[in-house]
N, C-alpha and C. Protein backbone atom coordinates (compact mmCIF):
# COMPACT_ATOMS: atom_id res chain seq x y z
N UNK A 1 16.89 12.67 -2.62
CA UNK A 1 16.69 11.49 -1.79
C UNK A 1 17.29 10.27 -2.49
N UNK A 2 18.12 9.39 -2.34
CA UNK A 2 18.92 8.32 -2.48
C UNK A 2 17.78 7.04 -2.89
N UNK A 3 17.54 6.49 -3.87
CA UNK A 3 16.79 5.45 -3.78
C UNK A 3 17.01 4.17 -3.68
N UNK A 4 18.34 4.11 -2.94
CA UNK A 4 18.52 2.62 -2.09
C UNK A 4 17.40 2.26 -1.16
N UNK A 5 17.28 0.79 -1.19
CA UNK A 5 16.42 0.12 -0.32
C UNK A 5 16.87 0.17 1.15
N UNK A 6 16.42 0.76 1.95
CA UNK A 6 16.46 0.34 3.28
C UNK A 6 15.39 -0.36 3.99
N UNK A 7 15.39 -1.41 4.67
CA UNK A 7 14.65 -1.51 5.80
C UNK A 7 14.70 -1.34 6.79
N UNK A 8 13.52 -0.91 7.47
CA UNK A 8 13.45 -0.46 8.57
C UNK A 8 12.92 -1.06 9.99
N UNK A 9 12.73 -1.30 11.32
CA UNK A 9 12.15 -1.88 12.51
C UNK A 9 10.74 -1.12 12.24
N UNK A 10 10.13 -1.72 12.51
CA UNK A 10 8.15 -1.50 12.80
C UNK A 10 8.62 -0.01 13.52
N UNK A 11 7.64 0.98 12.43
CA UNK A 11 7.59 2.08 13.59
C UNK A 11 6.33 2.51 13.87
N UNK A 12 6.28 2.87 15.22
CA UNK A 12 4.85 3.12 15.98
C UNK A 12 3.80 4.59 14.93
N UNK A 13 5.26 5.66 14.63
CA UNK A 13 4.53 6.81 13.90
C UNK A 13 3.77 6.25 12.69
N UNK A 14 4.19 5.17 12.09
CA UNK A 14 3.67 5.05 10.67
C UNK A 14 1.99 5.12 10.37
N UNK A 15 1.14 4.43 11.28
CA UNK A 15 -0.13 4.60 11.25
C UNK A 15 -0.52 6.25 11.70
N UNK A 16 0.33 6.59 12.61
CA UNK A 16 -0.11 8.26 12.50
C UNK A 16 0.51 9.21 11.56
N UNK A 17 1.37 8.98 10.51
CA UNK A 17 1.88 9.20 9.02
C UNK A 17 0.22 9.12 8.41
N UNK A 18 -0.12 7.71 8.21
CA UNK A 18 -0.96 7.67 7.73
C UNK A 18 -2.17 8.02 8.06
N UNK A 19 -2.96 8.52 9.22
CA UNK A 19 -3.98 9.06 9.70
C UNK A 19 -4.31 10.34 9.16
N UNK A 20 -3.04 11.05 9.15
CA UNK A 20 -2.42 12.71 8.97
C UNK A 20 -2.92 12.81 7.40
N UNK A 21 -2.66 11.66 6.52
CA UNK A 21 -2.36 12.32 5.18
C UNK A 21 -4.02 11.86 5.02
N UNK A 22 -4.73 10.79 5.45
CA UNK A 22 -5.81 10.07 4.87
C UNK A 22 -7.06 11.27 5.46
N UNK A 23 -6.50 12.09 6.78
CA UNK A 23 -7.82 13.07 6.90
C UNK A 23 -7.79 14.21 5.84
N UNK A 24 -6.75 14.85 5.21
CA UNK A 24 -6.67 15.04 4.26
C UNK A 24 -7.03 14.94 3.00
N UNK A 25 -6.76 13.66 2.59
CA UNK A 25 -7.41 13.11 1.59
C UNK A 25 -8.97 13.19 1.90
N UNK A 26 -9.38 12.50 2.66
CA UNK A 26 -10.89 12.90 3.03
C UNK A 26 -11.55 13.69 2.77
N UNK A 27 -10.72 15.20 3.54
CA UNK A 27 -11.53 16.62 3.50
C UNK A 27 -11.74 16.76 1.66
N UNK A 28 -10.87 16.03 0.97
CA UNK A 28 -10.37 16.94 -0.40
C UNK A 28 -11.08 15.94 -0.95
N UNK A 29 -11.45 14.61 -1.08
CA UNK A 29 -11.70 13.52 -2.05
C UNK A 29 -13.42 13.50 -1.66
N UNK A 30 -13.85 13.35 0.10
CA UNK A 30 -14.92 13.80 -0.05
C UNK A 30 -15.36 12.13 0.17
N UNK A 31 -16.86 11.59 -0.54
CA UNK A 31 -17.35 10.62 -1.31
C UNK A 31 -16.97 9.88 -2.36
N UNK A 32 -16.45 10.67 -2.96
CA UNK A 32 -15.58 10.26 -4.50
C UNK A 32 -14.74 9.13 -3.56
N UNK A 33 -14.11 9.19 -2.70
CA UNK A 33 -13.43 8.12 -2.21
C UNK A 33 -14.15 7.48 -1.19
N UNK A 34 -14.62 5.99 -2.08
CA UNK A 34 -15.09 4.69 -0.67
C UNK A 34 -14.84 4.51 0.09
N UNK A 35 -13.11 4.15 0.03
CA UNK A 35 -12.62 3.74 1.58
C UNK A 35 -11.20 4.56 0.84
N UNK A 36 -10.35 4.48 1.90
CA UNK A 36 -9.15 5.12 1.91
C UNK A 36 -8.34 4.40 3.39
N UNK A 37 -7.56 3.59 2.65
CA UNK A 37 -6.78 2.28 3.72
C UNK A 37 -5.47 2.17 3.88
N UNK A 38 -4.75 2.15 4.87
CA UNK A 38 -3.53 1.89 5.16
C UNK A 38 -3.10 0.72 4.40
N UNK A 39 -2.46 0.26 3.41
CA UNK A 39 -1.78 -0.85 3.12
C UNK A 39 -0.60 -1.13 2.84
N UNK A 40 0.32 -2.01 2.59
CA UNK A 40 1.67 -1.96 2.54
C UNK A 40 2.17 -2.51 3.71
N UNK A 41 3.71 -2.92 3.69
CA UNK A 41 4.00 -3.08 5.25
C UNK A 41 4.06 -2.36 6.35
N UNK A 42 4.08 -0.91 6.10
CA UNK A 42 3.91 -0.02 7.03
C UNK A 42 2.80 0.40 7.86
N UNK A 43 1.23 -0.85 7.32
CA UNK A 43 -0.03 -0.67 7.47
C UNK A 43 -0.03 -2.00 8.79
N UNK A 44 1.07 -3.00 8.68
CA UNK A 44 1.37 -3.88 9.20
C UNK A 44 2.00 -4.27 10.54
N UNK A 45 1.04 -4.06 11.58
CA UNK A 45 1.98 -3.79 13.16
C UNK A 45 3.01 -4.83 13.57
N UNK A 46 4.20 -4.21 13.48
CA UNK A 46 5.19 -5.23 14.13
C UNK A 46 6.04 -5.60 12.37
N UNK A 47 6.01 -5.06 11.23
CA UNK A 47 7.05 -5.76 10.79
C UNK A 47 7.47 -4.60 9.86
N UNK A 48 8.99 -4.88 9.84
CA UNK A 48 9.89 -4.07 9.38
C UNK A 48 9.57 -3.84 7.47
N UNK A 49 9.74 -3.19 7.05
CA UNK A 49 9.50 -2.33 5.98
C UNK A 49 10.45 -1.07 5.72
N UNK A 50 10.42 -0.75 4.52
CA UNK A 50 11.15 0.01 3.62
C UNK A 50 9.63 1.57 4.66
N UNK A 51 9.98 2.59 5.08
CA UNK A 51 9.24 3.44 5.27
C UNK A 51 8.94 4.84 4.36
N UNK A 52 7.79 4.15 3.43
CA UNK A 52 7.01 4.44 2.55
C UNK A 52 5.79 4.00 3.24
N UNK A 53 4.31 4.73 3.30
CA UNK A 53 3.28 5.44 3.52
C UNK A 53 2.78 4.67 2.25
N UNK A 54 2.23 3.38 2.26
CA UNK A 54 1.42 3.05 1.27
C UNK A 54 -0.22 3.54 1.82
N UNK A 55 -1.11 3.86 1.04
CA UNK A 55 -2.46 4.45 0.57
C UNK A 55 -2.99 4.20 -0.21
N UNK A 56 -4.45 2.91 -0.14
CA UNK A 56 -5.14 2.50 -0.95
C UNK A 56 -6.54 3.35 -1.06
N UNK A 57 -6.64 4.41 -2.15
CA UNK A 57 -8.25 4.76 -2.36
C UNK A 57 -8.94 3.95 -3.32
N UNK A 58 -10.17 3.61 -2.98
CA UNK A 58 -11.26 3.41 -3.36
C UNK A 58 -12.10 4.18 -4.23
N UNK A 59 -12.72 3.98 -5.24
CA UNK A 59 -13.22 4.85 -6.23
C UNK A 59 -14.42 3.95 -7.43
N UNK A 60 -15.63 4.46 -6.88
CA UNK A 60 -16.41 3.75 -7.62
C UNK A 60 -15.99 3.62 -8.96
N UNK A 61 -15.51 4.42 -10.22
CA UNK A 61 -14.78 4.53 -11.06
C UNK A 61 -13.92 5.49 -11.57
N UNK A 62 -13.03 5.65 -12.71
CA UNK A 62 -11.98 6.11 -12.54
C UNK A 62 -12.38 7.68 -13.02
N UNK A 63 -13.72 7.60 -13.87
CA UNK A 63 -13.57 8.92 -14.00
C UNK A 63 -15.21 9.41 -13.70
N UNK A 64 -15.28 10.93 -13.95
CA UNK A 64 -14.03 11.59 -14.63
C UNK A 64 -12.93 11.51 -13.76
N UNK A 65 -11.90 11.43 -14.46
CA UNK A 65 -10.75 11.32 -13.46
C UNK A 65 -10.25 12.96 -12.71
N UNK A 66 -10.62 13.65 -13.11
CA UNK A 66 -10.38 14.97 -12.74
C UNK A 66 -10.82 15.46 -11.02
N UNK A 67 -11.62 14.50 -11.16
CA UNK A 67 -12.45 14.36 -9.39
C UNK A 67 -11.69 13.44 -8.59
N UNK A 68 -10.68 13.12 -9.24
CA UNK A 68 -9.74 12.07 -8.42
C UNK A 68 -8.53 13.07 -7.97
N UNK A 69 -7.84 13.04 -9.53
CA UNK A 69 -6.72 13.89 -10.09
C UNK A 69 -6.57 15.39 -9.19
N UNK A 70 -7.37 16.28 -9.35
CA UNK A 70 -7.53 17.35 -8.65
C UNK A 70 -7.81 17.94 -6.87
N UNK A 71 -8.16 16.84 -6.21
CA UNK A 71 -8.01 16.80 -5.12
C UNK A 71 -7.43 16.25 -4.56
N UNK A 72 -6.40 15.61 -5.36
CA UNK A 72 -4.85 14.86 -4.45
C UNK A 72 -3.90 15.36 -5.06
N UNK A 73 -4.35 16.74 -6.17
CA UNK A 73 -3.01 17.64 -6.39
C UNK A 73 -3.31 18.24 -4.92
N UNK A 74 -4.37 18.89 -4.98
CA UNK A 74 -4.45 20.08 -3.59
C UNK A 74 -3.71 19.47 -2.30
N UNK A 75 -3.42 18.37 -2.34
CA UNK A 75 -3.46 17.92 -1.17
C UNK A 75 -1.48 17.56 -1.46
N UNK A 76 -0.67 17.85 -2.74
CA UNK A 76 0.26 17.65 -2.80
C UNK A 76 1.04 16.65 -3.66
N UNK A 77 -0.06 16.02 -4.23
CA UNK A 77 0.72 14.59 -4.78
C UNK A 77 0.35 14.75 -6.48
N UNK A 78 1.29 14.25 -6.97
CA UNK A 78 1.55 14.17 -8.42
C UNK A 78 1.18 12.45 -9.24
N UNK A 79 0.61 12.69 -9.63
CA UNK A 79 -0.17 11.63 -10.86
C UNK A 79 0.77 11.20 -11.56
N UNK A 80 0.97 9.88 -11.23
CA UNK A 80 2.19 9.30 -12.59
C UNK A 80 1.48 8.77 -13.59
N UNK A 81 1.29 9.34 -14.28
CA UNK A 81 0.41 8.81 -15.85
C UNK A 81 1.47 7.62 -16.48
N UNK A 82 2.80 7.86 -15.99
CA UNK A 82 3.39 6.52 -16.70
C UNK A 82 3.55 4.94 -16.52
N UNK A 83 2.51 5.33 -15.21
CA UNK A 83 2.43 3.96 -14.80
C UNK A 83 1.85 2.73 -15.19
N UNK A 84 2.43 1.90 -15.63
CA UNK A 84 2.03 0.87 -16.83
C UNK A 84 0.78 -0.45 -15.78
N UNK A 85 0.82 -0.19 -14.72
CA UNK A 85 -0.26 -1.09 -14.04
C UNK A 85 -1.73 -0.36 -14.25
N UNK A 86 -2.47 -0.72 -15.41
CA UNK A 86 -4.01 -0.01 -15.38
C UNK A 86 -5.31 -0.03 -14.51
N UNK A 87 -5.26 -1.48 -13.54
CA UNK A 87 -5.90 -1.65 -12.74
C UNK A 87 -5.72 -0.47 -11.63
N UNK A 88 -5.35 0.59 -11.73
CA UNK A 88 -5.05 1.57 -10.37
C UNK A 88 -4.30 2.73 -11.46
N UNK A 89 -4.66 4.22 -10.72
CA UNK A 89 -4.36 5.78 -10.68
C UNK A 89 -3.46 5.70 -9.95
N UNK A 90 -2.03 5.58 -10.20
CA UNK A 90 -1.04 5.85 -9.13
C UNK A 90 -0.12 7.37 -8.99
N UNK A 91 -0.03 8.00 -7.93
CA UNK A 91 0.16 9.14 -7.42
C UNK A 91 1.37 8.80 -6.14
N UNK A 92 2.67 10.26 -6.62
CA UNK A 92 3.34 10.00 -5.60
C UNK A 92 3.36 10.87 -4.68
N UNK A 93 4.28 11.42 -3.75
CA UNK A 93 4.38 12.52 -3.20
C UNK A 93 4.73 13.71 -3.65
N UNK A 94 5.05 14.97 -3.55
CA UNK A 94 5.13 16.01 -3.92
C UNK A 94 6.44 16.40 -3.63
N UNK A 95 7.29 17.46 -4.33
CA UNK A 95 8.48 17.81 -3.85
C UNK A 95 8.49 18.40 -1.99
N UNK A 96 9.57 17.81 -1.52
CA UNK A 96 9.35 17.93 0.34
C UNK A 96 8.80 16.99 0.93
N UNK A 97 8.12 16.33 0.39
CA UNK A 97 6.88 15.52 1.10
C UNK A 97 7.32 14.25 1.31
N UNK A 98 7.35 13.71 2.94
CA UNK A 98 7.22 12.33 2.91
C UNK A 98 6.68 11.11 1.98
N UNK A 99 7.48 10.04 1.58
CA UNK A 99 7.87 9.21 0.83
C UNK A 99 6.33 8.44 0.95
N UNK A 100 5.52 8.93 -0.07
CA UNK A 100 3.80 8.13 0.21
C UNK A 100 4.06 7.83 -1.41
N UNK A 101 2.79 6.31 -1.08
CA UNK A 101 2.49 6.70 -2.55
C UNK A 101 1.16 6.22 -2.31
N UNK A 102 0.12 6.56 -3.18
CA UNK A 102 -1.22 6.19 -3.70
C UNK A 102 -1.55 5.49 -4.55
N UNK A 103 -2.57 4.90 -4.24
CA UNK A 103 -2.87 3.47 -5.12
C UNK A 103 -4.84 3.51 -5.26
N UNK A 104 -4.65 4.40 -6.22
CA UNK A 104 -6.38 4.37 -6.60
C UNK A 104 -6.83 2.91 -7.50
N UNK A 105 -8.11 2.61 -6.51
CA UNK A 105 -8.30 1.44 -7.21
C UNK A 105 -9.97 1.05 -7.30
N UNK A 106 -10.08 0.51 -8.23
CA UNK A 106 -11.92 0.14 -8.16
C UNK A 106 -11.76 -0.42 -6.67
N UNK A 107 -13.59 0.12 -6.15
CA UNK A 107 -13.82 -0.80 -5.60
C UNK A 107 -14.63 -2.13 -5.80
N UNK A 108 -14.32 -2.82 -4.88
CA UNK A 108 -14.71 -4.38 -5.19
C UNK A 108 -13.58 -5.31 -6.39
N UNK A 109 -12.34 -4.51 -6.86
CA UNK A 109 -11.71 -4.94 -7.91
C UNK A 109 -10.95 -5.68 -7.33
N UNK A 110 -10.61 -6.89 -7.88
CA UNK A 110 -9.41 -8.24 -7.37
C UNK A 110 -8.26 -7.62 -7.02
N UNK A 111 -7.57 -6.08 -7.74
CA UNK A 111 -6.36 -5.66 -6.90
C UNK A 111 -6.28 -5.11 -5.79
N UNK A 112 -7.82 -4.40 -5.40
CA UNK A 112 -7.88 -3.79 -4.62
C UNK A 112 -8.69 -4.44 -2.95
N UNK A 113 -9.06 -6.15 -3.37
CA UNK A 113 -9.23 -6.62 -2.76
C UNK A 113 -8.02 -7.53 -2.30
N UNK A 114 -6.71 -7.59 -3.11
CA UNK A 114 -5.87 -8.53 -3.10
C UNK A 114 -4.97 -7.64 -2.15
N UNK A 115 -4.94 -6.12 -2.16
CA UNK A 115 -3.67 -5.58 -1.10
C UNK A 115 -4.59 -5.76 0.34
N UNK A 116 -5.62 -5.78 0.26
CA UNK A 116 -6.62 -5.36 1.84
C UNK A 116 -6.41 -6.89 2.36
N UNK A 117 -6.44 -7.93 1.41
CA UNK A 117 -6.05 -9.20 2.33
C UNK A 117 -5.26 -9.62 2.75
N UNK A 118 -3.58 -9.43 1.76
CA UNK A 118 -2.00 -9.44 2.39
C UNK A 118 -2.24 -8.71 3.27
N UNK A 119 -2.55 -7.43 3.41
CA UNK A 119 -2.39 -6.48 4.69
C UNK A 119 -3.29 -7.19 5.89
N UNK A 120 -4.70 -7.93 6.08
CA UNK A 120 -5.07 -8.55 7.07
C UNK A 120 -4.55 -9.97 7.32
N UNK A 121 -4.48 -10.53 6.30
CA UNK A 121 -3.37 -11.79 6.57
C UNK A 121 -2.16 -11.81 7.27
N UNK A 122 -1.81 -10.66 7.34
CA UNK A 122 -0.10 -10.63 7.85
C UNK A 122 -0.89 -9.78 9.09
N UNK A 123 -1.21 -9.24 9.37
CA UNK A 123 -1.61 -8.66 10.64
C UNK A 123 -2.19 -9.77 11.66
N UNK A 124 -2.41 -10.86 10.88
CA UNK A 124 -3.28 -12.04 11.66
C UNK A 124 -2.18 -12.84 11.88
N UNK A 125 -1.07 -13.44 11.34
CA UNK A 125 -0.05 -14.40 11.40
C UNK A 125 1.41 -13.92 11.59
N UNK A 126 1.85 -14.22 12.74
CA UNK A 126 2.85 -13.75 13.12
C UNK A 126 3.89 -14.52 12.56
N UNK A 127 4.30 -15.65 12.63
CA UNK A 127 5.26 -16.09 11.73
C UNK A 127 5.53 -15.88 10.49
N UNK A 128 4.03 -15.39 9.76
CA UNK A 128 4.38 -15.70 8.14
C UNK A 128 5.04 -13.70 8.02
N UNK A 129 4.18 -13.16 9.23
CA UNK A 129 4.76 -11.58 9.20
C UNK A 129 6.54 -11.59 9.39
N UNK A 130 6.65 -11.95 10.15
CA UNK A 130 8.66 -12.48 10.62
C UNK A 130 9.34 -13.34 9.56
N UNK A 131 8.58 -14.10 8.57
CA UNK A 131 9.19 -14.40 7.42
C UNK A 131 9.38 -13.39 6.28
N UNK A 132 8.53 -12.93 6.29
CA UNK A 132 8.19 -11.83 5.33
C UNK A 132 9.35 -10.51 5.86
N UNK A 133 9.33 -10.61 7.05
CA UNK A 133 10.31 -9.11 7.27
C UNK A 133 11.75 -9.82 6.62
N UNK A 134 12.24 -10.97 7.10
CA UNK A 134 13.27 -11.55 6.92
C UNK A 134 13.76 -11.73 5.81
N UNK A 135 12.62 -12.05 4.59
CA UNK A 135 12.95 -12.26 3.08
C UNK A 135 13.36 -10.86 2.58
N UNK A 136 12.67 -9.70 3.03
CA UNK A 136 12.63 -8.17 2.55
C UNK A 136 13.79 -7.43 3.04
N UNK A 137 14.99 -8.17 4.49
CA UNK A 137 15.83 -7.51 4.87
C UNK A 137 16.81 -8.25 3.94
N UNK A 138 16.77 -9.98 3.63
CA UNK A 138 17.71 -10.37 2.67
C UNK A 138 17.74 -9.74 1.24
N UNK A 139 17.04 -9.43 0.94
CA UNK A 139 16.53 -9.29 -0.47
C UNK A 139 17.15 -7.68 -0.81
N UNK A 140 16.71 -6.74 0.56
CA UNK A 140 17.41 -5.72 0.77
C UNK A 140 18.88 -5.40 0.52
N UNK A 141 19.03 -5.89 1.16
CA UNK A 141 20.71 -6.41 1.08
C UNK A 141 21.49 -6.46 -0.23
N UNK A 142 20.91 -7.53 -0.77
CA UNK A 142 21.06 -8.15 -2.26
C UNK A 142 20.64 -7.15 -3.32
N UNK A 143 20.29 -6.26 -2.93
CA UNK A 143 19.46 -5.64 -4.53
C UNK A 143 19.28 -4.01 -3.57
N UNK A 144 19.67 -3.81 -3.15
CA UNK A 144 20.14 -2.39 -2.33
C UNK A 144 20.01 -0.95 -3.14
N UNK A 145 20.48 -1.16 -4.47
CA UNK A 145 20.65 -0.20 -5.27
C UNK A 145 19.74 -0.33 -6.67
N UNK A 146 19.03 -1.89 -6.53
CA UNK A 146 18.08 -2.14 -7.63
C UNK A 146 16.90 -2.53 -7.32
N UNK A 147 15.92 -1.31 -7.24
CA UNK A 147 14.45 -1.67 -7.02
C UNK A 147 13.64 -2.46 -7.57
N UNK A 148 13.49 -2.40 -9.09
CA UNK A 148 13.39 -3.23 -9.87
C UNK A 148 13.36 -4.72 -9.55
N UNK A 149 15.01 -5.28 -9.25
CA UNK A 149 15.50 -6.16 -8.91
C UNK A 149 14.77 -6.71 -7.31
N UNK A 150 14.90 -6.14 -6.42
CA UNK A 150 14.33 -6.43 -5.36
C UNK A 150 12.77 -6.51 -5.55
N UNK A 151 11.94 -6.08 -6.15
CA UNK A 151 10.48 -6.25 -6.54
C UNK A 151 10.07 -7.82 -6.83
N UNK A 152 10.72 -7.85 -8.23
CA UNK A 152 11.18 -8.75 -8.35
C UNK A 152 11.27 -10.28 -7.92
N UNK A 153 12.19 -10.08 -7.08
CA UNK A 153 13.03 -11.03 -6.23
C UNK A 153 11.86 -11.40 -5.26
N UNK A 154 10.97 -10.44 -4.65
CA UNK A 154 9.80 -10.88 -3.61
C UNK A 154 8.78 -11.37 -4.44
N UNK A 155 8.55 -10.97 -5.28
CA UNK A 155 7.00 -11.70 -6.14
C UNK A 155 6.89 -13.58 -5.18
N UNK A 156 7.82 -14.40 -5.84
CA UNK A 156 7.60 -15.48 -5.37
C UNK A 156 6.88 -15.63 -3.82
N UNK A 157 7.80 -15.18 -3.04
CA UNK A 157 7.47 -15.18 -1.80
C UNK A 157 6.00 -14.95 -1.39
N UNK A 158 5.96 -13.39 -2.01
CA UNK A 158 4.46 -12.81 -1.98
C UNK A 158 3.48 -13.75 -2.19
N UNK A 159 3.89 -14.11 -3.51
CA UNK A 159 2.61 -15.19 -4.34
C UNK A 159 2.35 -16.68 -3.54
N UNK A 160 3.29 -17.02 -2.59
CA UNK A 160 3.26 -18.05 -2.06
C UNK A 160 2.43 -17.86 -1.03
N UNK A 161 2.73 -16.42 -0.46
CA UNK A 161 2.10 -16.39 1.10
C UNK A 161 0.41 -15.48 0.68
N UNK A 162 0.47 -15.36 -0.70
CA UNK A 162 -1.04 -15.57 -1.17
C UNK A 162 -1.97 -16.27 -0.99
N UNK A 163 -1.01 -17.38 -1.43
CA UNK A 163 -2.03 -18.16 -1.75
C UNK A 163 -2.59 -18.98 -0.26
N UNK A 164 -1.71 -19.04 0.86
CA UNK A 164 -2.05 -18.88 1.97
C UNK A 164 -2.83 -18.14 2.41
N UNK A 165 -2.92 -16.99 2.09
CA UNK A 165 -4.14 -15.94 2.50
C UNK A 165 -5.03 -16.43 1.97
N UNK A 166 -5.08 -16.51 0.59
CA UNK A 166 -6.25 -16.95 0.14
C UNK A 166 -7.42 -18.23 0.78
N UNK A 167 -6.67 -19.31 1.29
CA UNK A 167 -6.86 -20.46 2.15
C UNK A 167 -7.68 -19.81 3.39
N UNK A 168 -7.17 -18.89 3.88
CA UNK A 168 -7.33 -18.76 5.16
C UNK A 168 -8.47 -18.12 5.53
N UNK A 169 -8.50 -17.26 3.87
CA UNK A 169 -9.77 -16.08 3.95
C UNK A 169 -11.07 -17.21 3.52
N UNK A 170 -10.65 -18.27 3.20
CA UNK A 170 -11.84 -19.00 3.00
C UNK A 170 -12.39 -19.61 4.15
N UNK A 171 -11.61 -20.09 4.71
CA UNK A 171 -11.90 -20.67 5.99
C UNK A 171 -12.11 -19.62 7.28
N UNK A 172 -12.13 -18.23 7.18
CA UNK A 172 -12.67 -17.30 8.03
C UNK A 172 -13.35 -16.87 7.64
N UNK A 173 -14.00 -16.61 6.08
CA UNK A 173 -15.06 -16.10 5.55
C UNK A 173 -14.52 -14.44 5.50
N UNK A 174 -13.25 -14.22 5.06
CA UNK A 174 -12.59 -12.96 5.09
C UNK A 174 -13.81 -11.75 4.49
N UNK A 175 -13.70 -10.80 4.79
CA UNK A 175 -14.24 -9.34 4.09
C UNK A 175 -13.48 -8.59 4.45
N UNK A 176 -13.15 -7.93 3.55
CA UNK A 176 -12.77 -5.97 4.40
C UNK A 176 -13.48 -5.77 5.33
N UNK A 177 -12.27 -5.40 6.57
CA UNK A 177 -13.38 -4.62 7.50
C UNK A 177 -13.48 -3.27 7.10
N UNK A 178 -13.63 -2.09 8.42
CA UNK A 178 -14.52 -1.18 7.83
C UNK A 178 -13.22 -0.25 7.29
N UNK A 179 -13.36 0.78 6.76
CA UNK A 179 -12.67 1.70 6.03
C UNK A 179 -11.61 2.16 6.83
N UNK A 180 -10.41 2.86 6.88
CA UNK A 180 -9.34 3.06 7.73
C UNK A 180 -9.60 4.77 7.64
N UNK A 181 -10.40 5.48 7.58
CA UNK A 181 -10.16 6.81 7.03
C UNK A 181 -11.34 7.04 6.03
């Protein structure tokens, strides 16, 4: 598989991508997983995204991790132990397998409260969602062949339209709603 950036138009399958893999996860994770949530732009109705299957689990804590680890092998996905972000167990897909990745995270933890609010913030604001597709198709463009680089390159943006969320969740009295799965 080629790991140039593409973006893509909003697609309708993506929440049933994600329904498919999260009952799954369910049958196999059980309790051990709190919530288990669509996040990412593909969690995001109406805006274009790179189509990758982001998946936020929930996990009172990380271990033993073997109760994590072992029922999202069964289910196909491989544990990147090299992943240098510690706040989260990150897991990708399996050889064959649609382009997912997993994002185990405390619950109640600031990262794992910080993707559930970009993802309701942008589901709530349509302009700042159409800016956001627009920065990610330029940026695309520009950095096509460097992921890294394109990561990168969005932080600012992100962090800006944070801190907007952040504003907003104060003045709606934001919470997670209920679990996606």
């Amino acid at each position: 598989m080629s790991d140039e950036i593409t973006i893509e138009s909003y697609q309708p399958e993506w929440p049933l991508r994600f329904q498919h893999i999260a009952q799954l996860l369910r049958a196999e994770l059980g309790e051990t997983a709190v919530r288990i949530d669509h996040i990412g732009s593909t969690s995001v109705p109406g805006l274009a995204a790179k189509p990758i299957i982001d998946i936020q689990i929930s996990v009172r804590s990380f271990e033993p991790f073997e109760a994590i680890r072992l029922p999202l092998e069964r289910c196909g996905f491989r544990w990147r132990s090299d992943n240098p972000d510690l706040t989260k167990r990150y897991f990708r897909e399996g050889p064959g397998m649609a382009r997912t990745h997993i994002h185990v995270r405390r619950e109640g933890s600031w990262s794992e409260q910080l993707a559930l609010l970009f993802r309701d913030y942008l589901r709530c604001h349509e302009e700042e969602r159409l800016a956001y597709a627009e920065c990610k198709i330029r940026l695309a463009e520009r950095y096509r062949d460097d992921r890294h680089g394109y990561v990168d390159a969005k932080r600012p943006f992100i962090w800006s339209m944070m801190q907007k969320a952040d504003q907003w969740s104060q003045m709606v009295g934001w919470m997670p709603g209920e679990r996606d799965a």
